[in-house]
Protein backbone atom coordinates (compact mmCIF):
# COMPACT_ATOMS: atom_id res chain seq x y z
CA UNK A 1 15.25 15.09 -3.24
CA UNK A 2 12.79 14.12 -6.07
CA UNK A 3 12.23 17.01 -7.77
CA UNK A 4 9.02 18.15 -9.63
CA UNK A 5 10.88 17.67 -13.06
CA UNK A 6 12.19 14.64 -11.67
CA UNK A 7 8.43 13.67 -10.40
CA UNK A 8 6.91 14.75 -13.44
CA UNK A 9 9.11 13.04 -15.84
CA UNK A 10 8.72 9.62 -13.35
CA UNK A 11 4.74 9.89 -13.54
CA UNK A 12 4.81 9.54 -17.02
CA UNK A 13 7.04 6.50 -16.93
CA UNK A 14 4.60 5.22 -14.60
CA UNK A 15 1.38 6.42 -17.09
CA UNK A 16 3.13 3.69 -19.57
CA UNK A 17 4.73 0.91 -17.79
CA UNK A 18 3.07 0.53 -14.72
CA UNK A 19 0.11 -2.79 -14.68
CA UNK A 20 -3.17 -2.00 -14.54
CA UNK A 21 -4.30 0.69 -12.42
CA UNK A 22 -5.09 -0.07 -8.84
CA UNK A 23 -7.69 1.69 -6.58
CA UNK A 24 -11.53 1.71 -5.51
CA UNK A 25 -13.17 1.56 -8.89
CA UNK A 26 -11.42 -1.90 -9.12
CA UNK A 27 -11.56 -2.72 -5.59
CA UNK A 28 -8.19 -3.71 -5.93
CA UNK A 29 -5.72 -2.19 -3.20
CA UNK A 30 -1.95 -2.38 -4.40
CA UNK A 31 0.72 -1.65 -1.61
CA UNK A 32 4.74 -1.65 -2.62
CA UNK A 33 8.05 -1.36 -1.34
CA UNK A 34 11.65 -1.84 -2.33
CA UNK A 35 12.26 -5.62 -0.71
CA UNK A 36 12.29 -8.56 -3.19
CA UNK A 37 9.97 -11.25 -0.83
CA UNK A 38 12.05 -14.66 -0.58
CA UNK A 39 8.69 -16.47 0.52
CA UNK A 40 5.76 -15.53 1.80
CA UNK A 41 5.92 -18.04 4.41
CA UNK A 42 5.97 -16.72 7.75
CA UNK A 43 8.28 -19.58 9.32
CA UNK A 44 11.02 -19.14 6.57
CA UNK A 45 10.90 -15.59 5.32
CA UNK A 46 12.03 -12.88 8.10
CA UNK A 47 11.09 -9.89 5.73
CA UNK A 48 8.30 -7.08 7.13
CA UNK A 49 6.58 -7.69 4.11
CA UNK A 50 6.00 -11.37 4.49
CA UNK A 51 4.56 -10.87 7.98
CA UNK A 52 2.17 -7.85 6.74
CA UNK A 53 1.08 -10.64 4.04
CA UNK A 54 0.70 -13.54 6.36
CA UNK A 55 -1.70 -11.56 8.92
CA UNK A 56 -3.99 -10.94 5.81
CA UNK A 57 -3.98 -14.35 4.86
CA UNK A 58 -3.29 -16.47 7.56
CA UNK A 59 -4.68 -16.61 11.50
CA UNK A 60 -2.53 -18.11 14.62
CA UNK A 61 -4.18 -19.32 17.95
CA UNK A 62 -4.45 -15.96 19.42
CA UNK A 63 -4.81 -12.56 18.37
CA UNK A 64 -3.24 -9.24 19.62
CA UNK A 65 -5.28 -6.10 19.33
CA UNK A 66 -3.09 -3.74 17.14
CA UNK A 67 -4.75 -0.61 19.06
CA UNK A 68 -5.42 -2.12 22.21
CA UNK A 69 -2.90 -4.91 22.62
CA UNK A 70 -5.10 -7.24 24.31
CA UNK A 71 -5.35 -10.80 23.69
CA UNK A 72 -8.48 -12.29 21.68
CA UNK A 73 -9.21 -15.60 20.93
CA UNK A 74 -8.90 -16.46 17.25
CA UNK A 75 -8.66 -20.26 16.22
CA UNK A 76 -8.37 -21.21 19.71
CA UNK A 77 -11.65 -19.84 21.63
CA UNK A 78 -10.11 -20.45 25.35
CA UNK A 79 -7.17 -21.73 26.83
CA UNK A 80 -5.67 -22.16 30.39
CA UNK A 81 -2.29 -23.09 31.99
CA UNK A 82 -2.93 -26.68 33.26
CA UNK A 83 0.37 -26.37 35.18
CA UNK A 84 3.35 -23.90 34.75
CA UNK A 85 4.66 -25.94 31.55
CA UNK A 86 1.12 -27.05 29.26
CA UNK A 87 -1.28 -24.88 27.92
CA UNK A 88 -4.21 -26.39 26.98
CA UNK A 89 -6.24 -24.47 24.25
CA UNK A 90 -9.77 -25.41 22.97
CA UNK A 91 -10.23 -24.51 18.95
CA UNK A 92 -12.89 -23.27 17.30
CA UNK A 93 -15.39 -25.19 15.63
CA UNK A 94 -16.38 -24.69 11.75
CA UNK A 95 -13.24 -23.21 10.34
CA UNK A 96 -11.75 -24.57 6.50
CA UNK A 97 -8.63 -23.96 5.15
CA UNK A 98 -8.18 -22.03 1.42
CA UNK A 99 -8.20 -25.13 -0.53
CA UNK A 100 -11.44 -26.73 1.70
CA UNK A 101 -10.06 -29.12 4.32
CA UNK A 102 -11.63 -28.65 7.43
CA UNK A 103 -9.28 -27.13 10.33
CA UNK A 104 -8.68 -29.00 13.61
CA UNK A 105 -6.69 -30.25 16.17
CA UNK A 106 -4.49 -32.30 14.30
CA UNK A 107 -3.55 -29.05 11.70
CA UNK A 108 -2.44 -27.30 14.95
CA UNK A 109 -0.23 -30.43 16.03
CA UNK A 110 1.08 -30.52 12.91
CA UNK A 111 2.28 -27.01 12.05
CA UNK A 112 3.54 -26.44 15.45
CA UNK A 113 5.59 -29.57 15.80
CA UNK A 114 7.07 -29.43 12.54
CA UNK A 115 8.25 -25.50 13.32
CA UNK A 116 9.72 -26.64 16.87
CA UNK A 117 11.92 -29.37 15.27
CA UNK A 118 15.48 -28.61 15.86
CA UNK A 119 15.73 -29.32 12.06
CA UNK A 120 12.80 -27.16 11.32
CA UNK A 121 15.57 -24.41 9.76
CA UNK A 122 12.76 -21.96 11.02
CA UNK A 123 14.10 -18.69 10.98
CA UNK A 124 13.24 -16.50 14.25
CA UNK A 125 13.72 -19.54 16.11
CA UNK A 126 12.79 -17.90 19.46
CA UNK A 127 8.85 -18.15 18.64
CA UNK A 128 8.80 -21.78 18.71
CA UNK A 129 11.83 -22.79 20.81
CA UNK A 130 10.03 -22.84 24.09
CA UNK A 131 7.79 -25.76 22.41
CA UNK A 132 8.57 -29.70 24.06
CA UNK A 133 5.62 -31.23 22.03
CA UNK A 134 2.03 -30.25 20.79
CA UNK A 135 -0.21 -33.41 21.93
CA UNK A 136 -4.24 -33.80 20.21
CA UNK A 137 -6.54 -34.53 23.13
CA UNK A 138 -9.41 -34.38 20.80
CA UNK A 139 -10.62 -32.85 17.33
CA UNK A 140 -10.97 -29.81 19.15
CA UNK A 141 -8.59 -29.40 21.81
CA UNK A 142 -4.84 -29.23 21.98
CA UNK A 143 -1.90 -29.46 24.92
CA UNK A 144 1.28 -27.35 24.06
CA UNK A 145 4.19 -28.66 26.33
CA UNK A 146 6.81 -26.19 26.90
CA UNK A 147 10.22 -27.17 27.56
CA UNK A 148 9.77 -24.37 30.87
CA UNK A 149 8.17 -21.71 31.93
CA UNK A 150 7.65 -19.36 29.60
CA UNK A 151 6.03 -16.07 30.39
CA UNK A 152 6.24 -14.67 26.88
CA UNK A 153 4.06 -18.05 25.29
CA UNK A 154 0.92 -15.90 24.29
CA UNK A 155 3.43 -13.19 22.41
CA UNK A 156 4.25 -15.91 20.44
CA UNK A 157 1.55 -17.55 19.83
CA UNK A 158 -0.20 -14.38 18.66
CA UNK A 159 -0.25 -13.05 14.78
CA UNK A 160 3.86 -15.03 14.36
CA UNK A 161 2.69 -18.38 14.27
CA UNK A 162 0.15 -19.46 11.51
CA UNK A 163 -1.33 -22.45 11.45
CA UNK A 164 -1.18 -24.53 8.59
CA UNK A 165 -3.23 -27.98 7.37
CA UNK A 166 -1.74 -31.39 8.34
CA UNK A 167 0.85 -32.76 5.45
CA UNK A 168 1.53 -28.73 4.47
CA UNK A 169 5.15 -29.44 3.54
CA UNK A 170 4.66 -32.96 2.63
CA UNK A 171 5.24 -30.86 -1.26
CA UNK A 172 8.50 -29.34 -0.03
CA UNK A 173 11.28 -29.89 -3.20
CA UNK A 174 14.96 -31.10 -2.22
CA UNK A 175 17.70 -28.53 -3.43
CA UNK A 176 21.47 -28.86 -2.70
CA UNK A 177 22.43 -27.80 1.30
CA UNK A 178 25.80 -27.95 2.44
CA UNK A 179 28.91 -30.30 1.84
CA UNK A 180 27.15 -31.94 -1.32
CA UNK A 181 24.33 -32.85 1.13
CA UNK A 182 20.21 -32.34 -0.13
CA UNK A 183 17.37 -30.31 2.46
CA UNK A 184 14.32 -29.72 2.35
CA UNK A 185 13.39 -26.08 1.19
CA UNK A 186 10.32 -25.12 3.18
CA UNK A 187 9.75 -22.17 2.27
CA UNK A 188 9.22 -22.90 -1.32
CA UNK A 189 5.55 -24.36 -0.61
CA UNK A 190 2.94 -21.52 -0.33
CA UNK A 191 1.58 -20.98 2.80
CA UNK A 192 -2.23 -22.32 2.85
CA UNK A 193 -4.29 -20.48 5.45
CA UNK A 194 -7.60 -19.93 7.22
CA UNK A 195 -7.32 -16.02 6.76
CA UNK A 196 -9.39 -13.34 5.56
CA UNK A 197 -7.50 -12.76 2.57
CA UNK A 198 -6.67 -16.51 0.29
CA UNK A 199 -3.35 -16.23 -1.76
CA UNK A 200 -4.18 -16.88 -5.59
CA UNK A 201 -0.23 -16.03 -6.95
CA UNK A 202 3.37 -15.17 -5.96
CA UNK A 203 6.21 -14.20 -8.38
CA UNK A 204 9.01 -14.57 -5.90
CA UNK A 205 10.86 -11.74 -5.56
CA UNK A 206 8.11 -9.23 -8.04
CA UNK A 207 4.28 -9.91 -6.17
CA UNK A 208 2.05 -11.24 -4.12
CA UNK A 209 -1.43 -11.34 -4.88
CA UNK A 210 -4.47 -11.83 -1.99
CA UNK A 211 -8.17 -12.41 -2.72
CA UNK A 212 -11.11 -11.79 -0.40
CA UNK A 213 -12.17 -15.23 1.09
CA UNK A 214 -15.69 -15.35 1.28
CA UNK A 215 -16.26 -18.26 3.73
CA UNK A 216 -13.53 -16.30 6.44
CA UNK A 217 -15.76 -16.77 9.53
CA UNK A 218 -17.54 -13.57 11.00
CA UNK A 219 -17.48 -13.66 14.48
CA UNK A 220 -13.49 -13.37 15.03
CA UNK A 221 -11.48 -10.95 15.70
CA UNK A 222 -10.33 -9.46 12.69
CA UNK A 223 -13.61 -9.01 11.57
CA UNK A 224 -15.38 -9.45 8.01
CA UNK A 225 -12.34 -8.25 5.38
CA UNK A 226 -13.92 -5.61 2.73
CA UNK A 227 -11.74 -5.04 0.12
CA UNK A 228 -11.58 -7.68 -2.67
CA UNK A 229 -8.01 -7.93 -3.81
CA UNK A 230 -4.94 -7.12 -2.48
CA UNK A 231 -1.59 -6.69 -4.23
CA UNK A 232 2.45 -6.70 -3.30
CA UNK A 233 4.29 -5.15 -5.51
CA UNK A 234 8.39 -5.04 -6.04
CA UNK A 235 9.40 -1.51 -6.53
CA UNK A 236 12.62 -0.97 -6.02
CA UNK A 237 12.94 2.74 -6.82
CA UNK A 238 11.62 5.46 -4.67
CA UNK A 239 10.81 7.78 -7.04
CA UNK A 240 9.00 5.24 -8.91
CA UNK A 241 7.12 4.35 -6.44
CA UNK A 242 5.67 8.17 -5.57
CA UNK A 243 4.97 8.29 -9.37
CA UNK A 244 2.95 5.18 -9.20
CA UNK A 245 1.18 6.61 -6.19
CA UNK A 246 0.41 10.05 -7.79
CA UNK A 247 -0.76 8.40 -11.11
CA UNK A 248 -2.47 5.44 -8.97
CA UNK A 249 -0.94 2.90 -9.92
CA UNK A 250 -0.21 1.84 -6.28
CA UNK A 251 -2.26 2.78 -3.16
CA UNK A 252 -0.21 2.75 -0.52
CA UNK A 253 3.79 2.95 -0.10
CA UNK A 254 5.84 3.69 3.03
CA UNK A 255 9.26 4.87 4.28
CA UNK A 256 8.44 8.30 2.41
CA UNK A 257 11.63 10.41 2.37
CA UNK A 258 11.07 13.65 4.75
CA UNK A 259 11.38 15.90 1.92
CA UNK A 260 8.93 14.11 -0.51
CA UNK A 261 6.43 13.62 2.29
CA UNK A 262 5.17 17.33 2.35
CA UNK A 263 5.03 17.74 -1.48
CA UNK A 264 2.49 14.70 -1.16
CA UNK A 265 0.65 15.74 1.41
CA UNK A 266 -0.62 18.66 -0.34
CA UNK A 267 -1.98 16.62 -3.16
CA UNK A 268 -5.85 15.77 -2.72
CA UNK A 269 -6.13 12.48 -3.60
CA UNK A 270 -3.48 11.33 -1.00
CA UNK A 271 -2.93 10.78 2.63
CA UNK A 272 0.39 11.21 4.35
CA UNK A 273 1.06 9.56 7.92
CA UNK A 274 3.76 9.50 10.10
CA UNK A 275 3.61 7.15 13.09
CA UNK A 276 6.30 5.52 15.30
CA UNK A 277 7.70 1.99 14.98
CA UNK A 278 8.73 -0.96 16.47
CA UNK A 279 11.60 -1.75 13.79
CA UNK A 280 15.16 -0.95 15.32
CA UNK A 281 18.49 -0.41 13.69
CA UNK A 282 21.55 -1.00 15.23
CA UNK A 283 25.10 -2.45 14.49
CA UNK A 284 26.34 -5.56 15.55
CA UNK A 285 30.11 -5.80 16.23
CA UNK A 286 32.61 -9.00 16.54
CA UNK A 287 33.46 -8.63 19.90
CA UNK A 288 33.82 -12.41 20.51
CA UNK A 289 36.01 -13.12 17.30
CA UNK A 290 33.84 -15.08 15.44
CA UNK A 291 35.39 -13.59 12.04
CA UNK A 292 39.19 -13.72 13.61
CA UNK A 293 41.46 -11.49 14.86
CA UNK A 294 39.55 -8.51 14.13
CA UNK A 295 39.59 -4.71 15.89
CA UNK A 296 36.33 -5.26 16.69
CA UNK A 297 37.06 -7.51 19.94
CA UNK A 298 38.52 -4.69 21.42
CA UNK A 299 36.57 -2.38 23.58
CA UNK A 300 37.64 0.62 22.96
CA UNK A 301 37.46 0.11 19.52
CA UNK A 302 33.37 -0.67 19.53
CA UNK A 303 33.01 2.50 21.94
CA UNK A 304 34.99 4.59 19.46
CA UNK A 305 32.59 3.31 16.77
CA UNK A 306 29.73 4.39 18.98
CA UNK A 307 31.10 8.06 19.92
CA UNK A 308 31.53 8.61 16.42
CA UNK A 309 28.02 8.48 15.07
CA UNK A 310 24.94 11.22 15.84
CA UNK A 311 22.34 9.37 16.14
CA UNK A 312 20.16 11.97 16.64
CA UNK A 313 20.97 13.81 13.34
CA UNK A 314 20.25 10.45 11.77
CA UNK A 315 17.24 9.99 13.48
CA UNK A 316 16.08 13.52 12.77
CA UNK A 317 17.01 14.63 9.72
CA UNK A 318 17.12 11.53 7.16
CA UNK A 319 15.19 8.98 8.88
CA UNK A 320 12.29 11.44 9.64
CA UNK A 321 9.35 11.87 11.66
CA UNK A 322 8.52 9.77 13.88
CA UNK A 323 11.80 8.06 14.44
CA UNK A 324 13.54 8.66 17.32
CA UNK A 325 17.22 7.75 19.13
CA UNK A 326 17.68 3.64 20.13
CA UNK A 327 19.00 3.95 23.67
CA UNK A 328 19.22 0.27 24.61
CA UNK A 329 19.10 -3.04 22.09
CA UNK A 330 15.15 -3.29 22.60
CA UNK A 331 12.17 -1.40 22.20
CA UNK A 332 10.99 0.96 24.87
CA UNK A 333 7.37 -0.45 24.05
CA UNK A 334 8.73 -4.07 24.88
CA UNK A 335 8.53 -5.95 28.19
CA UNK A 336 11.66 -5.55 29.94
CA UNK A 337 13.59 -3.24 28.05
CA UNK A 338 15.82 -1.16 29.60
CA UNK A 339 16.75 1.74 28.78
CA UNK A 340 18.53 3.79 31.79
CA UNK A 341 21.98 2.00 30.34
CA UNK A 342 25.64 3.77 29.44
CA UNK A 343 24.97 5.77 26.65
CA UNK A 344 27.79 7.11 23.81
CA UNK A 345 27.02 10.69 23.07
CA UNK A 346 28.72 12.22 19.34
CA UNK A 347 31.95 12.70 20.27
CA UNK A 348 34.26 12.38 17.21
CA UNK A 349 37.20 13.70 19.24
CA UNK A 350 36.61 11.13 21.85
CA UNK A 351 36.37 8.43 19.34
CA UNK A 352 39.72 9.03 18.07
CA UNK A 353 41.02 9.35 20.97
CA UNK A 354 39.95 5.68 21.72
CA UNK A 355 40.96 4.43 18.13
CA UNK A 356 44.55 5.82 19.47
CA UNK A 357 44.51 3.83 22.93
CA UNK A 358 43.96 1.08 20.86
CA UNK A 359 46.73 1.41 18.22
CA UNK A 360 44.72 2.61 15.54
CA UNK A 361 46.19 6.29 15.62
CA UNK A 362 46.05 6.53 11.70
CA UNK A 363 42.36 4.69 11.42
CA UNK A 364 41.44 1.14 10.11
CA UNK A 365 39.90 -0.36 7.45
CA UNK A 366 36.85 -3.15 7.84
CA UNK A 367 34.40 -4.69 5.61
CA UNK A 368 30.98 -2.93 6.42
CA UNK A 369 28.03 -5.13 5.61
CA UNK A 370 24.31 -3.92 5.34
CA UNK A 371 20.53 -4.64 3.64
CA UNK A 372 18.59 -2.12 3.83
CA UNK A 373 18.02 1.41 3.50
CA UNK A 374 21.42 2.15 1.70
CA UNK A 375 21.18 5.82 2.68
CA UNK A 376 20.91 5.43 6.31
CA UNK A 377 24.30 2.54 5.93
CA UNK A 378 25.74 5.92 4.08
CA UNK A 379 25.26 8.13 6.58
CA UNK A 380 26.94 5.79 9.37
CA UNK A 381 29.74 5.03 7.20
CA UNK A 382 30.61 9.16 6.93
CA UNK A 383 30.66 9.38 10.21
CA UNK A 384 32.65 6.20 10.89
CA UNK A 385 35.15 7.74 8.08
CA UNK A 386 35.49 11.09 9.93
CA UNK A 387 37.09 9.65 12.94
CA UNK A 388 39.70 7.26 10.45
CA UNK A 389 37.44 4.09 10.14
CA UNK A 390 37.07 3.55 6.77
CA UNK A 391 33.92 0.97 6.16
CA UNK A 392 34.42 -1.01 2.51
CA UNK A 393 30.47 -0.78 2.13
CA UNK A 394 28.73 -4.17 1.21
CA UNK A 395 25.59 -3.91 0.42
CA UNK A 396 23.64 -7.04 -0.13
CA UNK A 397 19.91 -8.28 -0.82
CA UNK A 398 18.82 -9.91 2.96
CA UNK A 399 19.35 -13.62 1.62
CA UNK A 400 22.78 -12.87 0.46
CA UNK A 401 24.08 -10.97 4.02
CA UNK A 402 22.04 -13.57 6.28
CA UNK A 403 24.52 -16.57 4.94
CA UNK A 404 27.32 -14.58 5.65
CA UNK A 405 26.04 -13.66 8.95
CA UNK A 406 25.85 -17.25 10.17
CA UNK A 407 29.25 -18.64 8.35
CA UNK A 408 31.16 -16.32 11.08
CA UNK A 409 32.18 -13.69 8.15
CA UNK A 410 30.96 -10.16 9.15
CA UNK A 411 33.00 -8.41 11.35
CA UNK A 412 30.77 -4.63 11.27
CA UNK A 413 26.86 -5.57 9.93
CA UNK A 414 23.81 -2.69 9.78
CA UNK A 415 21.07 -4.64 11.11
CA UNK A 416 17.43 -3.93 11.21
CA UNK A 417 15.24 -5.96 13.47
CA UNK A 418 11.25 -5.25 14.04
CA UNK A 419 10.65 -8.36 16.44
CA UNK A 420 8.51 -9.31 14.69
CA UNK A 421 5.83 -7.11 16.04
CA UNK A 422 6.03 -9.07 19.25
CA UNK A 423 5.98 -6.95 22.72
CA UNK A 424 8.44 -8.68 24.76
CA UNK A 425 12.19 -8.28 24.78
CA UNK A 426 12.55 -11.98 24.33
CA UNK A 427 11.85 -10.95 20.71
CA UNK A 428 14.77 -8.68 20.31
CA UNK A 429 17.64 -8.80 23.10
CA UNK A 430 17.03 -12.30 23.60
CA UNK A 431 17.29 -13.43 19.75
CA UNK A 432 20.43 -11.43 19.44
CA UNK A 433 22.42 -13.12 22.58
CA UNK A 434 22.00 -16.58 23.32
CA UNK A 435 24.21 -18.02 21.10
CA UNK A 436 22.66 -18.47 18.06
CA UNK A 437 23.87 -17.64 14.76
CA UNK A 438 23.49 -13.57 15.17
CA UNK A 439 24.97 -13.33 18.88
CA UNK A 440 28.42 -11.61 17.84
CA UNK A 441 29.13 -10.92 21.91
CA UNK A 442 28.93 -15.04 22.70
CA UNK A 443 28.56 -14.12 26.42
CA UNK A 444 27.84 -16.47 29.20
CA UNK A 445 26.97 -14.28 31.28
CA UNK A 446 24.30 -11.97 29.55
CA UNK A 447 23.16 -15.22 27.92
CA UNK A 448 22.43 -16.73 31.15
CA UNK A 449 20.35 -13.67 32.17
CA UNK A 450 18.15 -14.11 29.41
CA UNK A 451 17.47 -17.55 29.62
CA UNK A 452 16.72 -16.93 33.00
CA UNK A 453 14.14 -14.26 32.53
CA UNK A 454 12.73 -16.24 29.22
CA UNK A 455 11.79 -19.01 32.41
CA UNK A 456 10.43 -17.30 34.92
CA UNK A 457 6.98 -16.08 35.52
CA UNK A 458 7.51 -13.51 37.97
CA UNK A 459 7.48 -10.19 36.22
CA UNK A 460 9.65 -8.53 38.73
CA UNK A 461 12.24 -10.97 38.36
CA UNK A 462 12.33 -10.97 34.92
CA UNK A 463 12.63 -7.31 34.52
CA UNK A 464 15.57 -7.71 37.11
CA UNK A 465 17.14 -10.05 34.72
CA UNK A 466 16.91 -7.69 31.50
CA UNK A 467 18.02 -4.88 33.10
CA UNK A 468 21.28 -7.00 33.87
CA UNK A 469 21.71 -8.38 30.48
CA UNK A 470 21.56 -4.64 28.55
CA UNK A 471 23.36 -2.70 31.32
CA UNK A 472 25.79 -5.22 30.37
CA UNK A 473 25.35 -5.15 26.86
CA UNK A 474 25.88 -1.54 26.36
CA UNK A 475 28.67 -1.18 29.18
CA UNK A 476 30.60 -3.41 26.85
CA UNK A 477 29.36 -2.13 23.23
CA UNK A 478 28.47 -5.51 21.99
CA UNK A 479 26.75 -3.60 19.88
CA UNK A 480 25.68 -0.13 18.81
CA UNK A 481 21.78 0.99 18.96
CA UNK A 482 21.01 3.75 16.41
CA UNK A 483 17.32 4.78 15.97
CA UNK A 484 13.81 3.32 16.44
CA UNK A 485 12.42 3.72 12.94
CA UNK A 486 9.80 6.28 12.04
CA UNK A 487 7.77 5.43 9.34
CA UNK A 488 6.21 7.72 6.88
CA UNK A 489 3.13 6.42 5.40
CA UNK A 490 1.69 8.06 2.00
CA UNK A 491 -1.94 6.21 0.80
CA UNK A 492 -4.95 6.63 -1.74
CA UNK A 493 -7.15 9.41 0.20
CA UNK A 494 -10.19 6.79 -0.69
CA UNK A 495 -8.25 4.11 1.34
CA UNK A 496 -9.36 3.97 5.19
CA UNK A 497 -7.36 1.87 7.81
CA UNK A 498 -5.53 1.69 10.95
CA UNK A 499 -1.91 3.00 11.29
CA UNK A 500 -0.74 1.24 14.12
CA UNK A 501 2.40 1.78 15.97
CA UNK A 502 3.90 -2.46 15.14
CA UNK A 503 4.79 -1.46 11.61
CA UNK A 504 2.51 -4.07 10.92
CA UNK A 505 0.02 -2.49 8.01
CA UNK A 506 -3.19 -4.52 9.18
CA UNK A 507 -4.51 -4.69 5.84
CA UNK A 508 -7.28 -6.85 6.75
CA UNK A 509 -9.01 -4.12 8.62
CA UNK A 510 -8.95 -2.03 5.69
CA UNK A 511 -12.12 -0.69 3.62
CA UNK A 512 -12.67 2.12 0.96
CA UNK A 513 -14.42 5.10 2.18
């Protein structure tokens, strides 16, 4: 609990260290959290933060309503299904990129293809995977070829996928990759955009700064942005960060701990929020082996490891309002999640009694890896360590664990995932089990489900197919859902905008009252 000593003597800190002070007068809106941003490209940087920034500054084909969900056209004006595999999409006319260049067909072609390569090293590879080819009919008018069917394409192509201008990564530096082999590090150029918001400096891993562009077009969905500057900061302390707030230093934080959030709510020149989420947390076990002979493959094991947590006191009591028990690895708001699967209720008792069917009588020990959120990793570990498994905690920065994550070495990971804001379970059960780096279960079977219902148009069919795949995925505890974040939001009173359910912070919509 931050105390008010605590506070007090933090607000002072903050009086004396903290840059200059953000807010209306300045017209300079700072936001912070705790995450150090790798990039702030989109395509190579799978951190919240970076996709907040990248809707400010940057605009995809389509856009998705944040209140209303619905589809509006935003660098391409129309576009129709020419047969179930191309979508042809007309662009609109008079658009420049940040540093001038005019925006067209070719910038579309470009971005797109270069993403879709299998070489690409793009990180949430399921937005672009469904891509064959993008072909230029003319200056203003592009073909997307998918490689099937694929229901989900507008999801995708909506908010995730910013376009950039032709040669983008023409400036990307070699740096050593594997086996004393060179790459290509992508995600070292800065993203140029067409956005409301232009990006005048990042300090990797400290800020991001954003700039009102005054030539951002006005008849488009996101509207005419208002505020002039906009600022990421690096804070890594929580109480730091509330003491910048109160002193106004920063704007707008979130993630504000359940016992700090009344204290600030009672203070005048701040507003306190709490709104659902799309970001789930969950644990993803072994079960296939990929680390070696581990506990984990065993079944009885993974349920014990589920029957040993309350997720509900979790949810309740440290994650806060708003947050609520993950029954299913999705989110109810998703297309095609299922949630009527087997669920693990606490039962300690029951968990040992599993750890003993499987010869574990006097508990085992396991590397326990996790990113974020140390206190909610904490709080699973105490209950893992009640029941005789003792979790060696391993708490890393994101672009330390993700390494380890792909290189086969992490038996029992904490894993957040927000899918990217994207409503379709293709974003969230489908990334985690098809095989690809993070799919721990490696099987056939539920892999073959999704693929199935990531190819078929008929809604029905596809829902069918989900249901299958995380029936099956819970029957075996492949892995172990925990809570659908809540997200406490705490902002300068003078500060109006939209808190939206995506955990997406539109900041573009913003204005001071």
């Amino acid at each position: 609990m931050l105390l008010k000593k605590s506070l007090m003597a933090a607000c002072a800190m903050a009086l004396v260290t903290s840059p200059a002070l953000a807010g209306k007068d300045d017209d300079t809106f700072v936001w912070a959290t705790s995450t150090e941003m790798d990039t702030p490209d989109l395509y190579y940087g799978n951190q919240r933060e970076a996709l907040i920034s990248a809707y400010a500054q940057c605009d995809s084909l389509i856009h998705r309503d944040p209140q209303t969900n619905e589809y509006q056209p935003l660098l391409a004006t129309s576009w129709e299904w020419v047969d179930d595999t191309t979508l042809e999409m007309k662009l609109r006319e008079g658009v420049t990129f940040h540093d001038g260049t005019a925006f067209d067909a070719e910038d579309v072609a470009y971005t797109l293809n270069h993403v879709a390569a299998p070489d690409s090293d793009m990180k949430i590879r399921v937005i672009v995977d469904w891509i064959d080819n993008v072909e230029v009919v003319d200056p203003t008018t592009v073909r997307i070829h998918a490689k099937k069917p694929t229901p989900a394409a507008f999801e995708y192509l909506s908010g995730t996928s910013p376009i950039y201008p032709s040669g983008h990564y023409d400036s990307a530096p070699e740096v050593p990759g594997a086996d004393g082999t060179t790459r290509r590090d992508w995600g070292a150029v800065n993203p140029v955009c067409t956005g409301p918001y232009m990006l005048t400096d990042y300090q990797a891993g400290q800020s991001l700064t954003l700039e009102i562009n005054p030539d951002y077009f006005t008849d488009g969905p996101k509207g005419t942005p208002s505020i002039g500057k906009i600022v990421y900061r690096t804070i890594k302390d929580t109480e730091t960060q509330i003491a910048e707030l109160v002193t106004g230093g920063v704007d707008w934080i979130w993630g504000v701990p359940p016992e700090n959030a009344e204290m600030l709510g009672s203070m005048d020149n701040l507003t306190v929020v709490a709104a659902p989420t799309m970001r789930m947390s969950f644990l993803s076990l072994d079960a296939a082996g990929r680390t070696g002979d581990t506990p984990m493959k065993d079944i009885r094991v993974r349920q014990a490891i589920a029957h040993a947590i309350d997720r509900e006191a979790i949810a309740q009591n440290l994650v806060g309002e708003g947050a609520e028990v993950q029954e299913s690895l999705c989110v109810p708001v998703q297309f095609g999640c299922e949630t009527d699967v087997t669920q693990y209720p606490y039962d300690p008792e029951r968990a040992r009694e599993l750890l003993a069917e499987a010869g574990y009588a006097n508990g085992l020990s396991v590397p326990f890896y996790a990113y974020r959120d140390r206190p909610f990793s904490e709080a699973v570990l105490n209950y893992l360590r009640e029941v005789g498994i003792n979790g060696d905690l391993q708490f890393l920065q994101w672009r330390a664990l993700r390494p380890l994550i792909a290189e086969d070495k992490t038996e029992l990971v904490h894993l957040t995932f927000g899918s990217n804001g994207m409503l379709d379970a293709s974003a969230s059960t489908g990334y985690y089990f098809q095989f690809g780096p993070d799919d721990y279960a490696r099987d056939e079977e539920v892999r073959d489900w999704l693929a199935a219902a990531e190819a078929t148009m008929d809604e029905a069919e596809r829902r069918d197919l989900y249901s299958k795949a995380l029936k099956k995925i819970a029957d075996e505890a492949y892995a172990i859902p925990l809570f659908v974040y809540g997200r406490t939001y705490a902002f300068n009173s003078d500060l109006d905008y939209p808190v939206t359910p995506d955990e997406m912070a539109h900041f573009y919509l913003a204005q001071w009252k």
